[in-house]
N, C-alpha and C. Protein backbone atom coordinates (compact mmCIF):
# COMPACT_ATOMS: atom_id res chain seq x y z
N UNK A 1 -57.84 1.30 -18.21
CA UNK A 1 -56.79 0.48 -18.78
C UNK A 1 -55.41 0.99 -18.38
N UNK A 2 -55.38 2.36 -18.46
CA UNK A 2 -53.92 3.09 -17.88
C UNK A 2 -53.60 3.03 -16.78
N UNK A 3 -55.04 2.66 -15.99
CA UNK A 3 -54.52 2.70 -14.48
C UNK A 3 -54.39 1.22 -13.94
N UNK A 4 -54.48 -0.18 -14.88
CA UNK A 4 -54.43 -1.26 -14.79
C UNK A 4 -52.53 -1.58 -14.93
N UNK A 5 -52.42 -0.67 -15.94
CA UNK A 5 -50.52 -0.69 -16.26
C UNK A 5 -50.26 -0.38 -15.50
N UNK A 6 -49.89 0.71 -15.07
CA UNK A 6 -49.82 1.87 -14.00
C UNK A 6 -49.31 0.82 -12.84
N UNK A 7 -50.49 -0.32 -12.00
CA UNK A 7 -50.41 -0.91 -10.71
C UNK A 7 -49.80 -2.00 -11.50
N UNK A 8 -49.49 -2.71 -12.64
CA UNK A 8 -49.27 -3.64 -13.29
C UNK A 8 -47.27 -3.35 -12.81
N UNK A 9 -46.82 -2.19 -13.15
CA UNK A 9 -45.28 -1.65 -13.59
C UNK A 9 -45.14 -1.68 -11.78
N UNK A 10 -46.12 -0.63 -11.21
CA UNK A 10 -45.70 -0.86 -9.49
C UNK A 10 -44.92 -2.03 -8.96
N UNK A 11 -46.38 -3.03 -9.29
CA UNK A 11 -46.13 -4.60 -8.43
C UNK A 11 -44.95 -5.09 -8.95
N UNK A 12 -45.00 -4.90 -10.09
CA UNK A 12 -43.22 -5.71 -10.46
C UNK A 12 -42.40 -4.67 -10.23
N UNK A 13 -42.25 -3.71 -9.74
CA UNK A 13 -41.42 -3.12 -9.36
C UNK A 13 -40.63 -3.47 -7.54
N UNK A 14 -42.02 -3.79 -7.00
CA UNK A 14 -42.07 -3.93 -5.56
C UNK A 14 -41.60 -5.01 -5.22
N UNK A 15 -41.76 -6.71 -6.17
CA UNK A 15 -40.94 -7.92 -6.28
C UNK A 15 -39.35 -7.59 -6.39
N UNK A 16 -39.25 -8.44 -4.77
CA UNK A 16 -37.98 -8.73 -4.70
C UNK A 16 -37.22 -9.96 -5.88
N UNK A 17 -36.48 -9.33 -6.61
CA UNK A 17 -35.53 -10.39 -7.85
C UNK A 17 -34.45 -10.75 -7.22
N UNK A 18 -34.63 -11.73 -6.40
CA UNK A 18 -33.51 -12.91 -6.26
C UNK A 18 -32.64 -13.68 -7.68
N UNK A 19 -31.55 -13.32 -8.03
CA UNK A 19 -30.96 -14.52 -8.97
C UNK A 19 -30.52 -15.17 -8.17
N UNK A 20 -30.62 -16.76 -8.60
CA UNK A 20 -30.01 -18.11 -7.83
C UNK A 20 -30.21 -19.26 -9.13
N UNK A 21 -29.20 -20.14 -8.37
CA UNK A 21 -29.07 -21.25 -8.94
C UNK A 21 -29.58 -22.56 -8.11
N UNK A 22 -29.97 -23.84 -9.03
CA UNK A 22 -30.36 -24.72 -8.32
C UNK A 22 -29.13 -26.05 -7.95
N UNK A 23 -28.57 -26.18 -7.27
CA UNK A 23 -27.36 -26.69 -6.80
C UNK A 23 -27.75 -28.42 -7.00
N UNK A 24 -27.61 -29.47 -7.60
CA UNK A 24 -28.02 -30.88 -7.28
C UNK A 24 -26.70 -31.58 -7.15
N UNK A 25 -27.00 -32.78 -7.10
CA UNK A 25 -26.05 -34.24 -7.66
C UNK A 25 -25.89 -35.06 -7.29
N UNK A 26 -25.33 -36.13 -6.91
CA UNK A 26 -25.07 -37.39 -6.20
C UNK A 26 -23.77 -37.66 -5.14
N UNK A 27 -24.10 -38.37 -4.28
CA UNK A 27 -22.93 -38.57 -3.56
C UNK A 27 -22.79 -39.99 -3.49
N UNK A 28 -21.25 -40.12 -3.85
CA UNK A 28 -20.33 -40.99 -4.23
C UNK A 28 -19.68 -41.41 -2.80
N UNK A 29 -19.15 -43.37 -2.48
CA UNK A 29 -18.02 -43.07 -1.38
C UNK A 29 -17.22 -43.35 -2.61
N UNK A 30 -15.91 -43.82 -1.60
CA UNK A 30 -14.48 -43.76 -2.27
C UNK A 30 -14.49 -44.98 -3.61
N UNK A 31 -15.39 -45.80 -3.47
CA UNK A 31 -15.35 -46.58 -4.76
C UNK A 31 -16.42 -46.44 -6.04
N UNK A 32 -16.80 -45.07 -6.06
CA UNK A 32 -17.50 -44.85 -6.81
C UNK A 32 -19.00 -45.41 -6.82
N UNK A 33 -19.58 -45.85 -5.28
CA UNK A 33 -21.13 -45.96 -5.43
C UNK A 33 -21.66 -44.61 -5.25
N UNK A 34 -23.28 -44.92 -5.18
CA UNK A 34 -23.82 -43.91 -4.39
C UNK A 34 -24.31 -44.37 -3.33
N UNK A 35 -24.19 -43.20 -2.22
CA UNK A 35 -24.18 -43.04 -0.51
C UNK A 35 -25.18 -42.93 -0.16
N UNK A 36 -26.25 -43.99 -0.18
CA UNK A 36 -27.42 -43.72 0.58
C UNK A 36 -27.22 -42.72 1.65
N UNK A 37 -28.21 -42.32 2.14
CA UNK A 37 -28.24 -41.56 3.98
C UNK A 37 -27.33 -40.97 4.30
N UNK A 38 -26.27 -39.96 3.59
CA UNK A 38 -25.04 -38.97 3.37
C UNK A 38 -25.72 -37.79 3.90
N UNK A 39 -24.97 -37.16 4.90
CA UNK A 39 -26.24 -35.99 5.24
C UNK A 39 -25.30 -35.00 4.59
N UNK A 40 -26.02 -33.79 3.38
CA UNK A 40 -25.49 -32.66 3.33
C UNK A 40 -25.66 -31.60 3.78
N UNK A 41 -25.12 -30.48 3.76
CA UNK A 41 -25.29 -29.19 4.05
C UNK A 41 -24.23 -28.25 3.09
N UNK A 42 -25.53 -26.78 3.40
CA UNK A 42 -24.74 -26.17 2.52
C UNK A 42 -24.42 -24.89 3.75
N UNK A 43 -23.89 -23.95 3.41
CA UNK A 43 -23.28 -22.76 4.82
C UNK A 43 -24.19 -21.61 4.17
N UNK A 44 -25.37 -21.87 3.83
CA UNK A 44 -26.33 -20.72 2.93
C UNK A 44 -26.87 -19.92 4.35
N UNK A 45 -27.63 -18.87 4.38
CA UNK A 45 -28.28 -18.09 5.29
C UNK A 45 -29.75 -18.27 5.27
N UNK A 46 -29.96 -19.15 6.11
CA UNK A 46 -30.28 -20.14 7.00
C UNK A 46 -29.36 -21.37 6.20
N UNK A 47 -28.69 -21.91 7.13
CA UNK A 47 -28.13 -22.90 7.09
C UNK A 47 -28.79 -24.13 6.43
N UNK A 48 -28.55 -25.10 5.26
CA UNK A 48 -29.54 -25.78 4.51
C UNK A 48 -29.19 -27.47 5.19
N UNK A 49 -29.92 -28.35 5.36
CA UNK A 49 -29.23 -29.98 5.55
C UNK A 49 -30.37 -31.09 5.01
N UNK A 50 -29.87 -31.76 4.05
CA UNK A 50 -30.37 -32.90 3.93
C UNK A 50 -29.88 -34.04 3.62
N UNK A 51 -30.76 -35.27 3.96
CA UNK A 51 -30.30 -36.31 4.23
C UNK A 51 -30.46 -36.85 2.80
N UNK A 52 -29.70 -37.28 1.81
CA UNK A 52 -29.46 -37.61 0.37
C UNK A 52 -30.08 -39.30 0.73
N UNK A 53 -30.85 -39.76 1.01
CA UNK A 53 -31.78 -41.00 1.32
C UNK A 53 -31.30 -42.28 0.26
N UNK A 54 -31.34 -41.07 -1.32
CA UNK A 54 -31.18 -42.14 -2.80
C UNK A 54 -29.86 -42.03 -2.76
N UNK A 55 -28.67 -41.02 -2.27
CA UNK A 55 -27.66 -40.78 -2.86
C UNK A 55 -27.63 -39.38 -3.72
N UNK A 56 -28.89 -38.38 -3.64
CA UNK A 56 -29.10 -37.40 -4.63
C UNK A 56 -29.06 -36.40 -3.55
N UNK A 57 -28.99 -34.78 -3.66
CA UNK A 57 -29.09 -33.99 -3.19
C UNK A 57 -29.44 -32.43 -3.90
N UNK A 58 -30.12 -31.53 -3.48
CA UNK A 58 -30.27 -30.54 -4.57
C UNK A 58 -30.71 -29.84 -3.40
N UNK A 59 -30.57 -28.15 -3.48
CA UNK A 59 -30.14 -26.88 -2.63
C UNK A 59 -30.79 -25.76 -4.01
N UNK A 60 -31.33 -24.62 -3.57
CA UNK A 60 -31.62 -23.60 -4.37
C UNK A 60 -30.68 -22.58 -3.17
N UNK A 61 -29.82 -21.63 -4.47
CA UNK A 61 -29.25 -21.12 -3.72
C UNK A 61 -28.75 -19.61 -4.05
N UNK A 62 -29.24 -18.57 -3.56
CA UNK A 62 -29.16 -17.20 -4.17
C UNK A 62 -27.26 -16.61 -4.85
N UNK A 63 -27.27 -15.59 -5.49
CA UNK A 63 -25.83 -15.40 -5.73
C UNK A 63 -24.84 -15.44 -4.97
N UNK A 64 -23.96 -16.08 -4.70
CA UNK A 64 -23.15 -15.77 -3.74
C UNK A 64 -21.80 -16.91 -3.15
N UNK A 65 -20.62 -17.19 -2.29
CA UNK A 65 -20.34 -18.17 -2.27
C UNK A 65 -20.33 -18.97 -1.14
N UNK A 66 -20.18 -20.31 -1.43
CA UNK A 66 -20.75 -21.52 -0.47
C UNK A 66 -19.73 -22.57 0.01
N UNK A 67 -19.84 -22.87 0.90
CA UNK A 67 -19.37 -24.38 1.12
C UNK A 67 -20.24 -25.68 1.35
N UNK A 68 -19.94 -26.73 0.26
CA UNK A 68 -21.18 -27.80 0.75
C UNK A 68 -20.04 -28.67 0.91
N UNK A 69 -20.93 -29.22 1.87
CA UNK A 69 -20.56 -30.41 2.87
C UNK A 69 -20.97 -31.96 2.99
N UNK A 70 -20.75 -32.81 2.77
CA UNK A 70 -21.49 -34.02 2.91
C UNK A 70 -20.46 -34.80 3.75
N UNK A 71 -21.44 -35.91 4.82
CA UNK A 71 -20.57 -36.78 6.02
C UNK A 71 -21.23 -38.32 5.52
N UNK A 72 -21.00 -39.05 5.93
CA UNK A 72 -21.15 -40.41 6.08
C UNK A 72 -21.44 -41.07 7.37
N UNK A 73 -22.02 -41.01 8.70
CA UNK A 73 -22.22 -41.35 9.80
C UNK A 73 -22.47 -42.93 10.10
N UNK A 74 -21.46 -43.28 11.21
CA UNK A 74 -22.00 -44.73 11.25
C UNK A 74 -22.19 -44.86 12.90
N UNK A 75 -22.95 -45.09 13.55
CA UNK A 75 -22.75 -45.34 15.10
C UNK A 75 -21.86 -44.06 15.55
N UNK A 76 -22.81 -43.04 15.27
CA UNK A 76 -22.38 -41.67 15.71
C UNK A 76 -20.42 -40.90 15.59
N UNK A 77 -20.18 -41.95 14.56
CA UNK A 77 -18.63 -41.16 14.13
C UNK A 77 -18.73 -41.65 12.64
N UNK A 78 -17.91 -40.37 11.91
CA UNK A 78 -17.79 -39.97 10.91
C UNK A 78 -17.09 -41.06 10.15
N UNK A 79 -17.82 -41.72 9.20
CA UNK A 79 -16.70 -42.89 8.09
C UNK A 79 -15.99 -41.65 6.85
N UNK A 80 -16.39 -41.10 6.50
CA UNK A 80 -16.40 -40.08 4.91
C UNK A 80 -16.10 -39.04 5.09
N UNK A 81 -16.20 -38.21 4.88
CA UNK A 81 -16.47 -36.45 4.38
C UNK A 81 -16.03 -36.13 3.11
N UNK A 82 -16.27 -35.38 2.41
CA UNK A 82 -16.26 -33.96 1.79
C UNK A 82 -16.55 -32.60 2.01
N UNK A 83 -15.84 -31.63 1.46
CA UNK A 83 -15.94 -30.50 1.11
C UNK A 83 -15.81 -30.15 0.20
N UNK A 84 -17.19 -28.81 -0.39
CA UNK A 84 -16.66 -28.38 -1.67
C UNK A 84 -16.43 -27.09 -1.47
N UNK A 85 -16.12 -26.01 -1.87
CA UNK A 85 -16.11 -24.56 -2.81
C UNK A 85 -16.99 -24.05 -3.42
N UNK A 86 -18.31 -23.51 -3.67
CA UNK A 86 -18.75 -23.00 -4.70
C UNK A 86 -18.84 -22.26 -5.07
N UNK A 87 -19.07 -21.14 -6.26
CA UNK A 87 -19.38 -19.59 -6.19
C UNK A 87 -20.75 -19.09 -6.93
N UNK A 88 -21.38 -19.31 -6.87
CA UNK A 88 -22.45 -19.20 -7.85
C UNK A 88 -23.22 -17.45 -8.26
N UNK A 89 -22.81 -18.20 -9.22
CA UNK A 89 -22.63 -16.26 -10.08
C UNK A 89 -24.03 -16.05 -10.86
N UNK A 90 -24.81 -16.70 -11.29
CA UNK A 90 -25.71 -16.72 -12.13
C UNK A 90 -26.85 -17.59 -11.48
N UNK A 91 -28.28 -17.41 -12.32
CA UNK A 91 -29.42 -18.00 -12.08
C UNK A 91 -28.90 -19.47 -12.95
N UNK A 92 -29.16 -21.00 -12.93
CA UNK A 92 -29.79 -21.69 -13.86
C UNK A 92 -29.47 -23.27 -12.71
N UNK A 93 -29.32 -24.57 -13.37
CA UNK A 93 -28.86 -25.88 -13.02
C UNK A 93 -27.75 -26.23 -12.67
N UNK A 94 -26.82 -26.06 -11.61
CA UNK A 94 -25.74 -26.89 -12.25
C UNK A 94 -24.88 -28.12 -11.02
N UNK A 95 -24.82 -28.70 -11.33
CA UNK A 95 -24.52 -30.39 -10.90
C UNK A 95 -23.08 -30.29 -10.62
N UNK A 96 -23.34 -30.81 -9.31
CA UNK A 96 -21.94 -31.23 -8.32
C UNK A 96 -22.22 -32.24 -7.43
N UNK A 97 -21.66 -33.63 -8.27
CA UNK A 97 -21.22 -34.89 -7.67
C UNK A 97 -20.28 -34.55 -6.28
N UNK A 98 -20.50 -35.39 -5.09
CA UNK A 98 -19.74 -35.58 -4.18
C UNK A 98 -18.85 -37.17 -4.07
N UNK A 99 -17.81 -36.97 -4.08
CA UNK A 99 -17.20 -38.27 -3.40
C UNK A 99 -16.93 -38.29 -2.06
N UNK A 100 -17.15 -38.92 -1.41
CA UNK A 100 -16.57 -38.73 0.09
C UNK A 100 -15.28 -39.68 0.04
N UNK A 101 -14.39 -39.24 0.95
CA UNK A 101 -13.41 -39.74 1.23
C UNK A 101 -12.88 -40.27 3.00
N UNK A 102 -12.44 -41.60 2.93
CA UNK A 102 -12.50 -42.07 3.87
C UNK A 102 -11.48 -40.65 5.38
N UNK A 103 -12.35 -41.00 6.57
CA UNK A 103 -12.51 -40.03 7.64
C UNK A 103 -11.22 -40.63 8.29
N UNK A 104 -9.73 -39.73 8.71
CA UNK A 104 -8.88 -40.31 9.54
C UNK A 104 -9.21 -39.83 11.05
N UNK A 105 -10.65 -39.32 11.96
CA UNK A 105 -10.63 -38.71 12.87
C UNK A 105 -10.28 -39.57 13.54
N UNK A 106 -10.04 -41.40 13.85
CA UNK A 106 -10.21 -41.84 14.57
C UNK A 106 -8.86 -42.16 14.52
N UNK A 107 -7.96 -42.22 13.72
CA UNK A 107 -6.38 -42.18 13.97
C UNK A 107 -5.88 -40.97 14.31
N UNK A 108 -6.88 -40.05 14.09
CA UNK A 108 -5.85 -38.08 14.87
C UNK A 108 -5.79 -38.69 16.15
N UNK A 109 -7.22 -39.20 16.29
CA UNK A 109 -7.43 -38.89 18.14
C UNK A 109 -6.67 -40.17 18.60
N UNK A 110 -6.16 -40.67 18.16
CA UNK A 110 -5.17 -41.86 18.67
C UNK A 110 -3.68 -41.40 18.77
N UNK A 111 -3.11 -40.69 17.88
CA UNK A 111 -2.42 -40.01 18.08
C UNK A 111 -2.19 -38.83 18.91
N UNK A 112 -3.36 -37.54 19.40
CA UNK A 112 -3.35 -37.30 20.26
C UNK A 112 -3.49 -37.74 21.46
N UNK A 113 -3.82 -38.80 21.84
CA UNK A 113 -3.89 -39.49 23.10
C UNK A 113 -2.49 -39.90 23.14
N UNK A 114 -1.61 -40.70 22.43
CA UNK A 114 -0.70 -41.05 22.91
C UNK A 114 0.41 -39.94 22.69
N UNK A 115 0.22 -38.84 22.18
CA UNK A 115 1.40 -37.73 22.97
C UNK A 115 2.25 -37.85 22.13
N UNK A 116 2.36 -38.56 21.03
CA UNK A 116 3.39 -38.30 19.76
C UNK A 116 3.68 -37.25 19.15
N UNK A 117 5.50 -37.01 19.41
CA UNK A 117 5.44 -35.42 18.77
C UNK A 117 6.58 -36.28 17.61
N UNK A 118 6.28 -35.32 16.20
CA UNK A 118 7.28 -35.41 15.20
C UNK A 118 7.69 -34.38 15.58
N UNK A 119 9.15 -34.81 15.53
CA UNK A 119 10.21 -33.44 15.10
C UNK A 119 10.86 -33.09 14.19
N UNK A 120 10.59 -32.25 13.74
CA UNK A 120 11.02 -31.16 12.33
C UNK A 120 11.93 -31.65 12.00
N UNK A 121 12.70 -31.83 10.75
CA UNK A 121 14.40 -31.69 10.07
C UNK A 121 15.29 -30.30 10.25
N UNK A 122 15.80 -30.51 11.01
CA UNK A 122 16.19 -29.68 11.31
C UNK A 122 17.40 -29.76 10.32
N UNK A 123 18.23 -28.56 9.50
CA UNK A 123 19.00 -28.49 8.85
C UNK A 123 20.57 -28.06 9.27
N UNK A 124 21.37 -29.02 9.02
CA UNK A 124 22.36 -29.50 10.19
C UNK A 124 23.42 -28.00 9.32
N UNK A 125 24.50 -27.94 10.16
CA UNK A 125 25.58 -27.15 9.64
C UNK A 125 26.79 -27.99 9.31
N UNK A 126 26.96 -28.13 8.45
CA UNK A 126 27.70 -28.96 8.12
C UNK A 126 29.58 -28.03 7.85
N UNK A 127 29.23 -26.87 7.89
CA UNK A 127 30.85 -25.77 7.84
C UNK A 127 32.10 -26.84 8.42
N UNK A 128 32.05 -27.14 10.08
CA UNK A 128 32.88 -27.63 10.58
C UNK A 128 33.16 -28.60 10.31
N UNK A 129 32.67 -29.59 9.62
CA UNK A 129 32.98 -30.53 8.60
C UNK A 129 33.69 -30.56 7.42
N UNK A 130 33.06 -29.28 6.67
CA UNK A 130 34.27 -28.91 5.64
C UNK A 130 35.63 -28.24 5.79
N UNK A 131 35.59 -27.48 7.03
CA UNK A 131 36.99 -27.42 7.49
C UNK A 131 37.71 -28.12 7.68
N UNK A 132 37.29 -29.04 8.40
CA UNK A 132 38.03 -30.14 9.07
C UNK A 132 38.71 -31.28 8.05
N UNK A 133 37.69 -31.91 6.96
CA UNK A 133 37.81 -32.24 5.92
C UNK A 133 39.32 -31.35 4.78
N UNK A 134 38.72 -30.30 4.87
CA UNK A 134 40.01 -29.19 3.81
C UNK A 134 41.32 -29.37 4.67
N UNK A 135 41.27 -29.41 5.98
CA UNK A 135 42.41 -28.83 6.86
C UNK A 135 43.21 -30.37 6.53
N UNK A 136 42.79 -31.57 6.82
CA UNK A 136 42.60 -33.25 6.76
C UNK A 136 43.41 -33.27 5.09
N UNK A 137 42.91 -32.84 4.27
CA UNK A 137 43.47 -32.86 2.54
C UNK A 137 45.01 -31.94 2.44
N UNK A 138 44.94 -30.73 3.14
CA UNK A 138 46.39 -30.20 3.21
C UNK A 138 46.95 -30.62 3.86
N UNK A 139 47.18 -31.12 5.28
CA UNK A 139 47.57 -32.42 5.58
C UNK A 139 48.08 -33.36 5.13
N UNK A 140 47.39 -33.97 4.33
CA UNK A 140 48.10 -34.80 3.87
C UNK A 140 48.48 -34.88 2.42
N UNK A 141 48.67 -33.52 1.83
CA UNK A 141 48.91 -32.94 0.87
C UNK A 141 50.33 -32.40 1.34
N UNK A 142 50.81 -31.86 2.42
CA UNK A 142 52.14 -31.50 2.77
C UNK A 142 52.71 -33.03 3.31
N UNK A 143 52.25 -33.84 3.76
CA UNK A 143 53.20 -35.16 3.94
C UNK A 143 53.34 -35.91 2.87
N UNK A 144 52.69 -35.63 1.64
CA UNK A 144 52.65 -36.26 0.34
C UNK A 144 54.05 -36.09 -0.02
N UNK A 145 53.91 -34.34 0.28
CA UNK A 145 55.04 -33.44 -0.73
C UNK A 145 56.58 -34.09 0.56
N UNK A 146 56.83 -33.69 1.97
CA UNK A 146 57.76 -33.81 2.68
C UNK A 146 58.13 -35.91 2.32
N UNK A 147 57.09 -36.49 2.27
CA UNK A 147 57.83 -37.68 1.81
C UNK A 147 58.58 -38.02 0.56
N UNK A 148 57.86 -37.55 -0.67
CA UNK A 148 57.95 -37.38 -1.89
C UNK A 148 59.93 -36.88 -1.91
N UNK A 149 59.93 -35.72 -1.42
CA UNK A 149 61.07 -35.02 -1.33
C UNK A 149 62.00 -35.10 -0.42
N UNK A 150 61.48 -35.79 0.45
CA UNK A 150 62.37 -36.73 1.63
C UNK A 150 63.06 -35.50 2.16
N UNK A 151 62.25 -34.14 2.71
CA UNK A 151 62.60 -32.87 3.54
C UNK A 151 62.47 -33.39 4.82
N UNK A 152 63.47 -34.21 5.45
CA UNK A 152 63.89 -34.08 6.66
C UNK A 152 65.18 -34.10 7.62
């Protein structure tokens, strides 16, 4: 019986204890449905991806922190994305809805093609203006006074 404990205390000793959490939820587009065929991923070690089919998605995922990802694909370019943040500190459930939000890649790359540069605000000096202005007021602050007093 002692030597049944004995190998009993070993083996659970020798189990690797992973804490993790089980990551789920739904993905949303921008009007609040759910996204059939949204492919996610999470940046876990091995890299995790699935295709949310219902709009649902769920990841088991050891302590540590993450980025999940979900796209929207239509004729091989991106309609959607998200990104999240996660940190997961503890073992248990916990639920993170995605919304995706509509994809501007196809106006960057229009803009890089046509070579459009914005240029900065540049913040002007305006000094020689107020000189000129002050110098402009005594001016005509001494012809005020030489007419006024008729000094000529």
């Amino acid at each position: 019986m002692i030597k049944k404990v004995v190998y009993c205390i070993f083996f659970l000793l020798m189990i690797d204890i992973v804490i993790g959490a089980t990551i789920f939820g739904d993905v949303y587009d921008f009007s609040l449905e759910k996204q059939n065929n949204a492919i996610v991923s999470v940046n876990s070690s091995p890299k995790q991806v699935v295709v949310a089919k219902d709009g649902s998605y769920s990841f088991e995922l050891p302590v540590g922190k993450y980025e999940i990802s979900a796209r929207y694909i239509v004729d091989n370019e991106t309609i959607s994305s998200v990104s999240e943040s996660i940190n997961v500190e503890r073992q248990g459930s916990f639920r993170l809805d995605l919304i995706l939000f509509p994809s501007f890649e196809a106006e960057e790359s229009i803009l890089e093609e046509t070579n459009l540069e914005v240029e900065d605000f540049e913040e002007k000096d305006y000094t020689n203006y107020i000189i000129l202005g002050l110098s402009l007021a005594a001016l005509a602050f001494i012809i005020f006074l030489i007419s006024k007093y008729k000094v000529y």
